[in-house]
C-alpha atoms as a PDB file:
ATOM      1  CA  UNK A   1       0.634 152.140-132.709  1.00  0.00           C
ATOM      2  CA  UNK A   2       4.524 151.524-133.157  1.00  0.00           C
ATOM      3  CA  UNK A   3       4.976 153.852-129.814  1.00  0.00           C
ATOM      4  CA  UNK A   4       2.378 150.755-128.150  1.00  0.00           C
ATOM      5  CA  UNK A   5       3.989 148.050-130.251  1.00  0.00           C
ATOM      6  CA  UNK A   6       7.416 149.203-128.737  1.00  0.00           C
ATOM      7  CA  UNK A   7       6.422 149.240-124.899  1.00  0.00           C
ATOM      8  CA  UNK A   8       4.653 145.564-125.417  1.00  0.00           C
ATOM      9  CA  UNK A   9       7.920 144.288-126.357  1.00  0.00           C
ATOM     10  CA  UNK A  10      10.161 145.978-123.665  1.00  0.00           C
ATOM     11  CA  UNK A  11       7.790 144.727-121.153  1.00  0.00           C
ATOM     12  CA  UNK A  12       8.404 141.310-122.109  1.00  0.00           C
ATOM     13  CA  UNK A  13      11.918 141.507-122.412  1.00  0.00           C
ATOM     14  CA  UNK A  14      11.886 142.879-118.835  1.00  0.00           C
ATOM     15  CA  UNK A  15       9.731 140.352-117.809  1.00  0.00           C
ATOM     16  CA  UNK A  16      11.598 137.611-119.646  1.00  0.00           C
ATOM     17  CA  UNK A  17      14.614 138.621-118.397  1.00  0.00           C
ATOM     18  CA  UNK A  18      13.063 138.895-114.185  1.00  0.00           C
ATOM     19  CA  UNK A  19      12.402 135.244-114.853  1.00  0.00           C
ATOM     20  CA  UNK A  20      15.943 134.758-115.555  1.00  0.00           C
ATOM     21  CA  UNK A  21      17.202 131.246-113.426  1.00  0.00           C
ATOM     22  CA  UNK A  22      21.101 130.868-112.568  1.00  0.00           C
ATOM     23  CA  UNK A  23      21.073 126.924-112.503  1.00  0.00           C
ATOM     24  CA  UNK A  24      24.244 124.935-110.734  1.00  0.00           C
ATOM     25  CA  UNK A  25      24.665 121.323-111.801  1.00  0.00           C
ATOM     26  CA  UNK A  26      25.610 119.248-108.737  1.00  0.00           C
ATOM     27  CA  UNK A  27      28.305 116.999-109.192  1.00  0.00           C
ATOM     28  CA  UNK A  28      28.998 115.053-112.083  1.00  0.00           C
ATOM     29  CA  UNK A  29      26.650 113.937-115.279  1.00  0.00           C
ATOM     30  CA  UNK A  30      24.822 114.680-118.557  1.00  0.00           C
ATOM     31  CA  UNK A  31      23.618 118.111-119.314  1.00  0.00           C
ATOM     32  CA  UNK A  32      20.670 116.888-120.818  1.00  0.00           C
ATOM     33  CA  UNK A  33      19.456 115.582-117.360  1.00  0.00           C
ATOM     34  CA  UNK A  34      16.763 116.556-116.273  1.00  0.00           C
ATOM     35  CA  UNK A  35      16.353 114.851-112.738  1.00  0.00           C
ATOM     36  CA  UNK A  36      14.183 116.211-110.260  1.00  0.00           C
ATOM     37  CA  UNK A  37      16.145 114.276-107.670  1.00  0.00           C
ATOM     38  CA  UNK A  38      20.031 114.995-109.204  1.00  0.00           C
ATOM     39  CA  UNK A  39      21.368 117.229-111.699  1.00  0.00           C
ATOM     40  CA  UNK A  40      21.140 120.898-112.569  1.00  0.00           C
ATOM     41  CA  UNK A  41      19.717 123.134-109.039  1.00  0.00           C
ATOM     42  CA  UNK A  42      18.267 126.463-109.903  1.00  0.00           C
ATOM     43  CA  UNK A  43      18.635 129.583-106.958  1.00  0.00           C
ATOM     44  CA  UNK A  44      14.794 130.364-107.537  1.00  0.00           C
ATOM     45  CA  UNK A  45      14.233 127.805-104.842  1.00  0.00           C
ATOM     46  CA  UNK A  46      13.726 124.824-106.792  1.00  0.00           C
ATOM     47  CA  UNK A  47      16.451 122.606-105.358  1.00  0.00           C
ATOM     48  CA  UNK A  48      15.874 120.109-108.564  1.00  0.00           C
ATOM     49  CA  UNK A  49      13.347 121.766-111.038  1.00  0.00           C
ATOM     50  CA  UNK A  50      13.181 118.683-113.619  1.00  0.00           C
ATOM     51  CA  UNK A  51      13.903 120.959-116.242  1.00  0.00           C
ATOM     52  CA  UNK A  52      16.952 122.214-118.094  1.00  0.00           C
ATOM     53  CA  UNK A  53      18.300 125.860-118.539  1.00  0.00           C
ATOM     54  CA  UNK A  54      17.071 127.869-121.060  1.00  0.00           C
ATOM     55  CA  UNK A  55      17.135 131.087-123.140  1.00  0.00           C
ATOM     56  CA  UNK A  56      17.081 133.750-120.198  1.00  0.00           C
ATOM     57  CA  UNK A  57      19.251 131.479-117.700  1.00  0.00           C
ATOM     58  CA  UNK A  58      22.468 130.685-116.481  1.00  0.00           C
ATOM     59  CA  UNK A  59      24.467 127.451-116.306  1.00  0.00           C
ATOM     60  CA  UNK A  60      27.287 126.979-113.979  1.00  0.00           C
ATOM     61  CA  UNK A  61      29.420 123.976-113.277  1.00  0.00           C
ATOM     62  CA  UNK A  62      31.437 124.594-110.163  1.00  0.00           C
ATOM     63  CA  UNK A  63      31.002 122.071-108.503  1.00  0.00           C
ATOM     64  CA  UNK A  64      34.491 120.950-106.838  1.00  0.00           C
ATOM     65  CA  UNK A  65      35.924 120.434-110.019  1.00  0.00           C
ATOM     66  CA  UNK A  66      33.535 118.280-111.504  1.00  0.00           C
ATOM     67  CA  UNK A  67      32.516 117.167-115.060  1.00  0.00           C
ATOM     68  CA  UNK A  68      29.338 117.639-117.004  1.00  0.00           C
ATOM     69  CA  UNK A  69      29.113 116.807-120.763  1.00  0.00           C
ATOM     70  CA  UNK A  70      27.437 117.363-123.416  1.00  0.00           C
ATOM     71  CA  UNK A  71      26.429 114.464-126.225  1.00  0.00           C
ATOM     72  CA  UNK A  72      23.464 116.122-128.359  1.00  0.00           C
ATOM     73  CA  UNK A  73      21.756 119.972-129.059  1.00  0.00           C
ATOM     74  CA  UNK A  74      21.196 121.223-125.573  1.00  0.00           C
ATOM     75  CA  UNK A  75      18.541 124.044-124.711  1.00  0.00           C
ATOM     76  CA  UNK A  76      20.343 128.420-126.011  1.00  0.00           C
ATOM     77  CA  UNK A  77      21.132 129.748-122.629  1.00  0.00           C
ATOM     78  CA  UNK A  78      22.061 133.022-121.737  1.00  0.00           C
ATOM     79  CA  UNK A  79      25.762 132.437-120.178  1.00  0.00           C
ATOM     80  CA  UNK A  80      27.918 129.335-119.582  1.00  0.00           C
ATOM     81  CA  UNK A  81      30.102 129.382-116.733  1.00  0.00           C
ATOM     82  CA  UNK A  82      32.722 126.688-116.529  1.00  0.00           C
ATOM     83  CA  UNK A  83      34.349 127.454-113.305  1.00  0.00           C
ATOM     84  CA  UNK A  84      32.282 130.312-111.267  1.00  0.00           C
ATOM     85  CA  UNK A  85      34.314 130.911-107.880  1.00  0.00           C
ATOM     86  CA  UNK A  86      34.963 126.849-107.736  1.00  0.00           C
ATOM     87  CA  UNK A  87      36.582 124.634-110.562  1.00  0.00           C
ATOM     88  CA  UNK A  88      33.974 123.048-112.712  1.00  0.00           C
ATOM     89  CA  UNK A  89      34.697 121.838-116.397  1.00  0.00           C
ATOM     90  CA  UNK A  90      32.424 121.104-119.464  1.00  0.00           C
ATOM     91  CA  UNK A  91      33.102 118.460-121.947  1.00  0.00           C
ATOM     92  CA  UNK A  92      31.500 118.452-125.543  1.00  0.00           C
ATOM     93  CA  UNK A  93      31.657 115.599-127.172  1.00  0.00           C
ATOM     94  CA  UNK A  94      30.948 114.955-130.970  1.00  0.00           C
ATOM     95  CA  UNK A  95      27.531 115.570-131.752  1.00  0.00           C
ATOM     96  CA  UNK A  96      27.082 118.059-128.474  1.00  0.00           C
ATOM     97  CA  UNK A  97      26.179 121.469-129.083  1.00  0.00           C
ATOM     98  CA  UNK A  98      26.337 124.522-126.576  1.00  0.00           C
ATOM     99  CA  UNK A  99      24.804 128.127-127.724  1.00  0.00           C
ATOM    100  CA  UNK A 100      24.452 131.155-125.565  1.00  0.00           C
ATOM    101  CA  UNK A 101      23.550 134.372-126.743  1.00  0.00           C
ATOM    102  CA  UNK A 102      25.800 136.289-124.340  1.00  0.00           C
ATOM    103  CA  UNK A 103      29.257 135.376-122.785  1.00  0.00           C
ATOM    104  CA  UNK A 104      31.390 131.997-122.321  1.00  0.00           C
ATOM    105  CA  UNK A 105      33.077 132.921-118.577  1.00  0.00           C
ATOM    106  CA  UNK A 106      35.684 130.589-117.320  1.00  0.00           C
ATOM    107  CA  UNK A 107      37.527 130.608-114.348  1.00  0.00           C
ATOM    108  CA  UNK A 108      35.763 133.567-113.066  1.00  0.00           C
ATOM    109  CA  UNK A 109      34.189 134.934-109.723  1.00  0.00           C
ATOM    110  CA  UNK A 110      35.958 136.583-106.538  1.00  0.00           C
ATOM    111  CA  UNK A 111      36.984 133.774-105.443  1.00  0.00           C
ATOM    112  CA  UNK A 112      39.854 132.234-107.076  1.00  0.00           C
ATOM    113  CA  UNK A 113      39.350 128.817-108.870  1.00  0.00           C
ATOM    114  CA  UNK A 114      42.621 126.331-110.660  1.00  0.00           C
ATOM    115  CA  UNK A 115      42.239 124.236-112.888  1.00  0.00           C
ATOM    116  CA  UNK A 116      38.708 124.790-115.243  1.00  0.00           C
ATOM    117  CA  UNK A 117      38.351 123.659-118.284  1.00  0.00           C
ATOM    118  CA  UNK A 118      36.501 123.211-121.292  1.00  0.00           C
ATOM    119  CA  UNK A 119      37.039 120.449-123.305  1.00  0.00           C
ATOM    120  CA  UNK A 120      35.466 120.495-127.347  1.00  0.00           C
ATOM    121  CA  UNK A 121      35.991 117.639-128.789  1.00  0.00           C
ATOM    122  CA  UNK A 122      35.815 116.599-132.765  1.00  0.00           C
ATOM    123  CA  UNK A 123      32.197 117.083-133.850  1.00  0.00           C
ATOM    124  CA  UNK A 124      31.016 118.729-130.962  1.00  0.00           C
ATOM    125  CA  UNK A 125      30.513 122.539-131.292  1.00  0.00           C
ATOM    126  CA  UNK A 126      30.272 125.664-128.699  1.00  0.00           C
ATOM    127  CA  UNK A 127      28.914 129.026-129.941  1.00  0.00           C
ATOM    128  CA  UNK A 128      28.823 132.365-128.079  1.00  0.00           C
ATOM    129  CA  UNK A 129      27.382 135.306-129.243  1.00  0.00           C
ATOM    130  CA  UNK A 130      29.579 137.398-126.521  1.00  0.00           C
ATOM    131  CA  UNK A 131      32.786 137.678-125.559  1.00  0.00           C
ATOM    132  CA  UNK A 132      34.732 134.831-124.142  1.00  0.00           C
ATOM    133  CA  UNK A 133      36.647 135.527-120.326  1.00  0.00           C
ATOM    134  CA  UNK A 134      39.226 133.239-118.994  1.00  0.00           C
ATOM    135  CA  UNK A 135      40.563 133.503-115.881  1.00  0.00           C
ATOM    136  CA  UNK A 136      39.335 136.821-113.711  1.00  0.00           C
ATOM    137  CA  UNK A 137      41.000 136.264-110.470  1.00  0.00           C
ATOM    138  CA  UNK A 138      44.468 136.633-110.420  1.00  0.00           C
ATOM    139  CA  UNK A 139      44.892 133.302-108.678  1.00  0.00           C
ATOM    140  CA  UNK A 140      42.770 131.286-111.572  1.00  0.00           C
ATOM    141  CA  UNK A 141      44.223 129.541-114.011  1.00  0.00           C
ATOM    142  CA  UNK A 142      41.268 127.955-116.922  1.00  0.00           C
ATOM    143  CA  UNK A 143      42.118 126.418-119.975  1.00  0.00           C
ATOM    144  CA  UNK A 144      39.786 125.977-123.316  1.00  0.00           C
ATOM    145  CA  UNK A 145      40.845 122.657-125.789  1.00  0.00           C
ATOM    146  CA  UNK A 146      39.268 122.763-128.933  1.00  0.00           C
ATOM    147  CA  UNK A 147      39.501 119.522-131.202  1.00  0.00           C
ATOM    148  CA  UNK A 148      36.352 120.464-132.687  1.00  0.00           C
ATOM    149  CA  UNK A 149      34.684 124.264-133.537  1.00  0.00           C
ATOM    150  CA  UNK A 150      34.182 127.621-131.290  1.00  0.00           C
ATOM    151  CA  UNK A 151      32.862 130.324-132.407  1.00  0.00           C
ATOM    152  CA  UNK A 152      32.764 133.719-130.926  1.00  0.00           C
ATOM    153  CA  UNK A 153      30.798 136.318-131.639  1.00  0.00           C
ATOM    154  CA  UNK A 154      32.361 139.217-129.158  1.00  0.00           C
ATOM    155  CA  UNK A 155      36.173 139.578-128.122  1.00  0.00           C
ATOM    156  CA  UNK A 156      38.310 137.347-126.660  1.00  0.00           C
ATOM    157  CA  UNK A 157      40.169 138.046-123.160  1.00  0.00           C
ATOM    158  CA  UNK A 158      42.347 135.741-121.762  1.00  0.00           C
ATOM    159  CA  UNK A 159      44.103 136.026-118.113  1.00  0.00           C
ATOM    160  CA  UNK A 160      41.113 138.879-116.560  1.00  0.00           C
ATOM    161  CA  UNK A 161      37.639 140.049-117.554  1.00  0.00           C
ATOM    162  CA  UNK A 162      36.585 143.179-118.942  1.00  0.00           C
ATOM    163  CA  UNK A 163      40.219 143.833-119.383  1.00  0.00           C
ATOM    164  CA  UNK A 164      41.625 144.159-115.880  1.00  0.00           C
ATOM    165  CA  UNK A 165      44.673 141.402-115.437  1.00  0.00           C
ATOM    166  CA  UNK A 166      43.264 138.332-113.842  1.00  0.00           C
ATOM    167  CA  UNK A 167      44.759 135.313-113.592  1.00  0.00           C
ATOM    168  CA  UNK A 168      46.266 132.858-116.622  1.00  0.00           C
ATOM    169  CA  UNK A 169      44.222 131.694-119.383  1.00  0.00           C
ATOM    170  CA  UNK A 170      45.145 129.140-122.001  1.00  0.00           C
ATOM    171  CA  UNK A 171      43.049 128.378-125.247  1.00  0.00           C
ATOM    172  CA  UNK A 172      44.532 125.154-127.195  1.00  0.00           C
ATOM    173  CA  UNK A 173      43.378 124.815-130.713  1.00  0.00           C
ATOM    174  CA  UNK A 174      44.416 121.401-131.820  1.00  0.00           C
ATOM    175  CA  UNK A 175      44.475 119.435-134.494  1.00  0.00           C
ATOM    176  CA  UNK A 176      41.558 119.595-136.263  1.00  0.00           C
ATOM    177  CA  UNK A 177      39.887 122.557-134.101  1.00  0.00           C
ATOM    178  CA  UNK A 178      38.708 125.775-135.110  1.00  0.00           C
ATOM    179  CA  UNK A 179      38.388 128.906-133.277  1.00  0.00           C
ATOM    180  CA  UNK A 180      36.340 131.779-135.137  1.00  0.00           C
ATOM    181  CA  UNK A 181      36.847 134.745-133.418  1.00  0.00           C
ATOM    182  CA  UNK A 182      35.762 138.360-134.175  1.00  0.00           C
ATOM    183  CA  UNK A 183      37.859 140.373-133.166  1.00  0.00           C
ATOM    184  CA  UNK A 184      41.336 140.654-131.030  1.00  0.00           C
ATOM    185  CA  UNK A 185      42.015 144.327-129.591  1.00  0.00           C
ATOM    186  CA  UNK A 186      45.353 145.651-130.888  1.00  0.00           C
ATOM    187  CA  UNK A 187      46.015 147.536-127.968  1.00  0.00           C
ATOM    188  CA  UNK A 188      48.529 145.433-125.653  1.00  0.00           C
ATOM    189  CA  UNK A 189      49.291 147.582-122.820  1.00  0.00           C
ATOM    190  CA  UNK A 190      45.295 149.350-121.898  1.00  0.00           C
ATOM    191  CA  UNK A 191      43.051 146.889-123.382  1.00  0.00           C
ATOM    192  CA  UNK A 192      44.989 143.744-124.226  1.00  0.00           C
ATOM    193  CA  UNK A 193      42.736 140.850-125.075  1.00  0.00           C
ATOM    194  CA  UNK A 194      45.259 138.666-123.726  1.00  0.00           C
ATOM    195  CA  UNK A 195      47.545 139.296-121.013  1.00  0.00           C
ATOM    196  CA  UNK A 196      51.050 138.127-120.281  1.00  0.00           C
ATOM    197  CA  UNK A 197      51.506 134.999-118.886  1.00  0.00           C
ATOM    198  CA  UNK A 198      48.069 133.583-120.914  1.00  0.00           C
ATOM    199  CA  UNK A 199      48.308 132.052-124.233  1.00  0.00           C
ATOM    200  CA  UNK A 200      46.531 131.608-127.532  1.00  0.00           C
ATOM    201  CA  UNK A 201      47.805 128.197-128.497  1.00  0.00           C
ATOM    202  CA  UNK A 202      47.604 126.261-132.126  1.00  0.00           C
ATOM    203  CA  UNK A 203      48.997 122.736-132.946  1.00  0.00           C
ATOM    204  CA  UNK A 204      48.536 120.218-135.458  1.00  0.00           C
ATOM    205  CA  UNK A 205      45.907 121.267-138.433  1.00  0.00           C
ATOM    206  CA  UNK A 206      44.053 123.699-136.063  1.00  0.00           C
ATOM    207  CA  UNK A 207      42.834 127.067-137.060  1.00  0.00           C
ATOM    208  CA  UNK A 208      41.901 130.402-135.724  1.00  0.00           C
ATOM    209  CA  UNK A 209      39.681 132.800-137.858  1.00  0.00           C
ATOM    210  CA  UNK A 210      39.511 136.749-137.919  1.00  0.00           C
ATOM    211  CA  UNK A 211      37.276 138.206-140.361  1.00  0.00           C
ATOM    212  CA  UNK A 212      39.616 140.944-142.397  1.00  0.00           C
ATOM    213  CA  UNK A 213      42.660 142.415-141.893  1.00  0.00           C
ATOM    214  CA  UNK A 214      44.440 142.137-138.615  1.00  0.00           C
ATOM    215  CA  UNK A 215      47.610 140.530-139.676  1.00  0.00           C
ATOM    216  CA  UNK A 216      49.703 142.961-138.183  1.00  0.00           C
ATOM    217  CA  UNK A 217      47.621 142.631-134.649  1.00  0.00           C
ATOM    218  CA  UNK A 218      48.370 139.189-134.020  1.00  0.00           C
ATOM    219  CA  UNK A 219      51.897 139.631-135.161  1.00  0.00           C
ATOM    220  CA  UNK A 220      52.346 141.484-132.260  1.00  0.00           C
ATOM    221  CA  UNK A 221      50.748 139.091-130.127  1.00  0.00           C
ATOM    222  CA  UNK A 222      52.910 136.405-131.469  1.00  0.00           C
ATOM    223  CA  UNK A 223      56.346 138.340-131.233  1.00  0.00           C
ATOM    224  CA  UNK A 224      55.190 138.928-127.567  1.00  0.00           C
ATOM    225  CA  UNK A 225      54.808 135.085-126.747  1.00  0.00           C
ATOM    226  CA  UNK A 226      51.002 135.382-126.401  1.00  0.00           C
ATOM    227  CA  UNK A 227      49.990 133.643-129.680  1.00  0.00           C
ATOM    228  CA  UNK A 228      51.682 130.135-130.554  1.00  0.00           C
ATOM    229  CA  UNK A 229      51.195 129.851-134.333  1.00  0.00           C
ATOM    230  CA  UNK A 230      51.987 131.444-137.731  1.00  0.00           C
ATOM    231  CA  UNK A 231      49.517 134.245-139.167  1.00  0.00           C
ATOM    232  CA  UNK A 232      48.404 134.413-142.686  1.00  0.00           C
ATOM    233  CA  UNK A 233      45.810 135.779-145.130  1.00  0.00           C
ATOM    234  CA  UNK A 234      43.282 134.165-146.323  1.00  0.00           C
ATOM    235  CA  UNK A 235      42.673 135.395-150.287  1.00  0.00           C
ATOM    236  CA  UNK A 236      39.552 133.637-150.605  1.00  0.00           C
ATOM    237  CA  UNK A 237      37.474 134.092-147.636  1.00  0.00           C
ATOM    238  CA  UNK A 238      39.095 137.691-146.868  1.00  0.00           C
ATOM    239  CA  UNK A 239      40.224 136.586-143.479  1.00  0.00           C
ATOM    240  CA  UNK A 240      42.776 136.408-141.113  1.00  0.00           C
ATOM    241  CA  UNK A 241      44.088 132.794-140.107  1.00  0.00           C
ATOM    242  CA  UNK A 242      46.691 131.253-137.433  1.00  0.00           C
ATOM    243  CA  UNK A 243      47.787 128.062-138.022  1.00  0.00           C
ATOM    244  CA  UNK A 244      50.989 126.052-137.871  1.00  0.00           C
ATOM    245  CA  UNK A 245      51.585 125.452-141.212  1.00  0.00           C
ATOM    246  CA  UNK A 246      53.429 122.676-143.456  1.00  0.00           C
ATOM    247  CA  UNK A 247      56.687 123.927-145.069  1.00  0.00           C
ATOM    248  CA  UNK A 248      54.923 124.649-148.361  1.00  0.00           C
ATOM    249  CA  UNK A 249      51.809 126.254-146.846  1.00  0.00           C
ATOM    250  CA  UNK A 250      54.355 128.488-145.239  1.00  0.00           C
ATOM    251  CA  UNK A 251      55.512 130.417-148.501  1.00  0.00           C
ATOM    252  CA  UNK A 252      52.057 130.492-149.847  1.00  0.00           C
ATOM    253  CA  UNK A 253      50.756 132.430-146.484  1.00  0.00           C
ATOM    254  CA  UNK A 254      53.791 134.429-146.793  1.00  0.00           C
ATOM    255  CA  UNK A 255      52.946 135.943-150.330  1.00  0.00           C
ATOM    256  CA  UNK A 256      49.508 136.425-149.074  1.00  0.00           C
ATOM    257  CA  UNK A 257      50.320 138.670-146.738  1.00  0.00           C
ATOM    258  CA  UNK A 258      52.545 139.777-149.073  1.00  0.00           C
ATOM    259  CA  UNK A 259      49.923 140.848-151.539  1.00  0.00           C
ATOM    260  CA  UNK A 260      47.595 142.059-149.056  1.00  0.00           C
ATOM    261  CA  UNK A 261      50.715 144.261-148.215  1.00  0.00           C
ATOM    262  CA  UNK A 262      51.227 145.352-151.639  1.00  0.00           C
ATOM    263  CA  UNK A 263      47.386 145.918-152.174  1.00  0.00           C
ATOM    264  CA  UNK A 264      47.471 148.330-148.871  1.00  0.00           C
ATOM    265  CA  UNK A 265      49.913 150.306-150.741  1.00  0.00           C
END
């Protein structure tokens, strides 16, 4: 019976995942439209399907460096790609919301695209269950500002995909953004997660989030100008934190670290 059970559900996974659309929106607009005459195309052959992405599908904006944003809690999709061999950008705004189970790419394709960007603003929220690319093509530049939260669920690779150098990628956390991340790979020469000439960038009261211990890791990416920011340890929570701290905040992220130190030893 479980043997049965087992190939029922791997049958629909394959077959969910055959239906599987790559939608393009044309130009710029609202992702929530759902035009049949403007809007999102799909490369099943339904030039304007009059419906919206969902959970097995693709979205793509590259559309000459257009804008599409995002105002309320649009369909889970499978990838976003801001910037897919053209420019394209993607603009939350407060009270937008944009999940996908798998990867956020930007910037990414053979052909090489300037200028992408992603654009969070306060009260609007992206979450990825994958990794997060920026920049593949080593003529692409794409750049991620986050005033409000991103959260991803993979690793984060900025300036190339899968680890192979790419291009530059810049992710600004400002003030009042937060990037949860989890994990950064502490290998900077084979696997770096980001790659010289890219930059993980905080400002203001933003934050970036590592679950446990990898104080030492970003360290290194800091000392190596590839992380803008000050790194602490979070006592609380049990987590790693960059932030640009005030003066005070300073000494009191200093003797956490200092105690996780101690506690190591």
């Amino acid at each position: 019976m479980r043997k049965k059970l087992l190939f029922v559900v791997l049958v629909c996974a394959v077959a969910s995942m055959a239906n599987a659309v790559t939608y393009r929106y044309e130009g710029n607009g609202a992702w929530e439209n759902a035009s049949i005459t403007e809007g999102w195309t799909a490369d099943n052959g339904a030039t304007h399907p009059g419906v919206l992405p969902g959970a097995v599908d693709e979205a793509r904006f590259n559309w000459g460096g257009a804008t599409v944003t995002v105002s309320t809690a649009v369909p889970t999709v499978f990838r976003v790609y801001p910037g897919c061999d053209e420019p394209g950008n993607l603009t939350v705004h407060n009270g937008g919301v944009v999940t996908m189970t798998d990867c956020l790419m930007m910037a990414v394709g053979g052909n090489p695209n300037t200028g992408s960007t992603l654009t969070v603003e306060a009260g609007g929220t992206v979450t990825a269950g994958g990794h997060l690319w920026v920049a593949e093509n080593a003529a692409s530049t794409g750049t991620v500002n986050i005033s409000g939260t991103v959260s991803i669920g993979g690793i984060i690779g900025l300036g190339g995909v899968g680890f192979g150098a790419g291009g530059i990628g810049t992710v600004n956390v400002l003030n009042g953004g937060v990037l949860n991340l989890t994990n950064i790979h502490s290998d900077m020469i084979n696997l770096p997660s980001i790659h010289p000439g890219s930059l993980l960038s905080v400002s203001g009261t933003g934050k970036v989030t590592l679950p446990g211990d990898f104080i030492n890791v970003v360290q290194a990416y800091i000392d190596a100008g590839r992380i803008s920011g000050v790194v602490g340890w979070d006592q609380v929570n049990e987590m790693t934190v960059i932030t640009v701290p005030e003066p005070v905040s300073i000494s009191l992220l200093g003797l956490g670290a200092l105690a996780l130190l101690r506690k190591r030893s």
